[in-house]
Protein backbone atom coordinates (compact mmCIF):
# COMPACT_ATOMS: atom_id res chain seq x y z
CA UNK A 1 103.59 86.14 106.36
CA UNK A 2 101.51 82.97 107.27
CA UNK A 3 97.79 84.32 106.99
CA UNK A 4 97.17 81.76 110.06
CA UNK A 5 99.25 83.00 111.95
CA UNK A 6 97.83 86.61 111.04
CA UNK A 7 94.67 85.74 111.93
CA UNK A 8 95.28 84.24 115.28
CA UNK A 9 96.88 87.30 116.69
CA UNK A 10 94.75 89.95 115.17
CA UNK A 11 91.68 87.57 116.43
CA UNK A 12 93.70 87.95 119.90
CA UNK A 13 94.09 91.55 119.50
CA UNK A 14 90.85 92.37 118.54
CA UNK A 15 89.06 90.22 121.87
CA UNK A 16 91.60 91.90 124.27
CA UNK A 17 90.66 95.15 123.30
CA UNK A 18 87.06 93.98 123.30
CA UNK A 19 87.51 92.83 127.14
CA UNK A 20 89.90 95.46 127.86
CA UNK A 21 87.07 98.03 126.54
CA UNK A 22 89.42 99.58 124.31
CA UNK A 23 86.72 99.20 121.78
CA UNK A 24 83.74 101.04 123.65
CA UNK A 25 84.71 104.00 121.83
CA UNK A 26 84.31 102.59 118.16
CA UNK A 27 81.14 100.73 118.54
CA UNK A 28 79.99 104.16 120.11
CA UNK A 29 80.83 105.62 116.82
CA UNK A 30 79.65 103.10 114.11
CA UNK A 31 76.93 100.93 115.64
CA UNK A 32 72.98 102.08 115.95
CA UNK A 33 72.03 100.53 119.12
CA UNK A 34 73.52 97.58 120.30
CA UNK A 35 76.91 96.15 118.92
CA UNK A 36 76.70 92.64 117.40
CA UNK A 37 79.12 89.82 116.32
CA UNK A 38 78.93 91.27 112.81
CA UNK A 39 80.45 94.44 114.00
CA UNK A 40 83.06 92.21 115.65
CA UNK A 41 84.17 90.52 112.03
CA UNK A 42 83.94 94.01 110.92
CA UNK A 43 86.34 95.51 113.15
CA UNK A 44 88.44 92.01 112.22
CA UNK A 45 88.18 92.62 108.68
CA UNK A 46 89.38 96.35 109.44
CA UNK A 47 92.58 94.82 111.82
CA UNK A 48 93.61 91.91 108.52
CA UNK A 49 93.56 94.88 106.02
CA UNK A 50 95.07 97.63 108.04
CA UNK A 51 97.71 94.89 109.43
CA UNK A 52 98.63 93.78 105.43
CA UNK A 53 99.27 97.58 104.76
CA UNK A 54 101.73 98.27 107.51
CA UNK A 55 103.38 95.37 107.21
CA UNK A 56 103.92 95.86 103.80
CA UNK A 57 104.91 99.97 104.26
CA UNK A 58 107.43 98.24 107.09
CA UNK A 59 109.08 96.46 104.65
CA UNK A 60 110.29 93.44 107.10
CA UNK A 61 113.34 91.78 106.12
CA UNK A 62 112.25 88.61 107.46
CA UNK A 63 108.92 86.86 109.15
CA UNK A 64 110.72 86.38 112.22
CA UNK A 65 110.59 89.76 113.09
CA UNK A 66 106.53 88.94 112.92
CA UNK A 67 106.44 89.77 116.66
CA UNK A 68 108.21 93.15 116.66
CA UNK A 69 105.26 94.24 114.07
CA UNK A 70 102.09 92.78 115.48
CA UNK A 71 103.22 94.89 118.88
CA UNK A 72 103.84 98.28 116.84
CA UNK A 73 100.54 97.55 114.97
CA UNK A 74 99.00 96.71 118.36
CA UNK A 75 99.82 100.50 119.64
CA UNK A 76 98.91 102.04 116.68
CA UNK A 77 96.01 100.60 116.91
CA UNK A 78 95.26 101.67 120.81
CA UNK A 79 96.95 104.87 119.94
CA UNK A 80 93.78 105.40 117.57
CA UNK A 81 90.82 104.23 120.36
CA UNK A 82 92.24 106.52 122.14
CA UNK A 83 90.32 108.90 120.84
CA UNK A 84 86.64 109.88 121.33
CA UNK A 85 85.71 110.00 117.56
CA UNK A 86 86.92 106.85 116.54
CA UNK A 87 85.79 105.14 113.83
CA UNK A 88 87.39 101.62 112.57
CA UNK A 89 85.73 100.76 109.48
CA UNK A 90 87.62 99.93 106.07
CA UNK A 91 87.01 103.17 103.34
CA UNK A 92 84.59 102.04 100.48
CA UNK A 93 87.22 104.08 98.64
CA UNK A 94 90.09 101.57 99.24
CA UNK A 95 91.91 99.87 96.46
């Protein structure tokens, strides 16, 4: 996949569910006091490597079927805020 084109959707994702106040429930969890725009590029930097891994798990047989991915990643992702203990932050432990 195109990393622009990667980065323009998750950057569209992650402000929706900023305004939408999807994301109330994360900064809750991982933010002392008021959130900032670092914990913004955090939660981005959690959306670009989560993203890479499903798409690759998916195995997509072609970049056209970009679309049909970003959307299941996009309720996966919800799916998860959903919850009161949220917390969207990339392990330490990750290779």
């Amino acid at each position: 996949y195109s990393y622009a084109i990667v980065g323009i959707n998750l950057t569209e994702m992650a402000y929706s569910l900023l305004r939408s106040g999807a994301l109330k429930p994360h900064f809750y969890n991982t933010v002392q006091g008021r959130p900032e725009l670092k914990h913004f590029h955090q939660l981005y930097c959690y959306l670009v490597y989560e993203f890479d891994k499903f798409w690759v798990s998916e195995k997509p047989e072609s970049i056209m079927q970009f679309n049909q991915y970003r959307e299941q990643f996009h309720e996966v992702v919800k799916t998860l805020l959903r919850s009161p203990d949220v917390s969207l932050k990339l392990d330490s432990n990750s290779n």
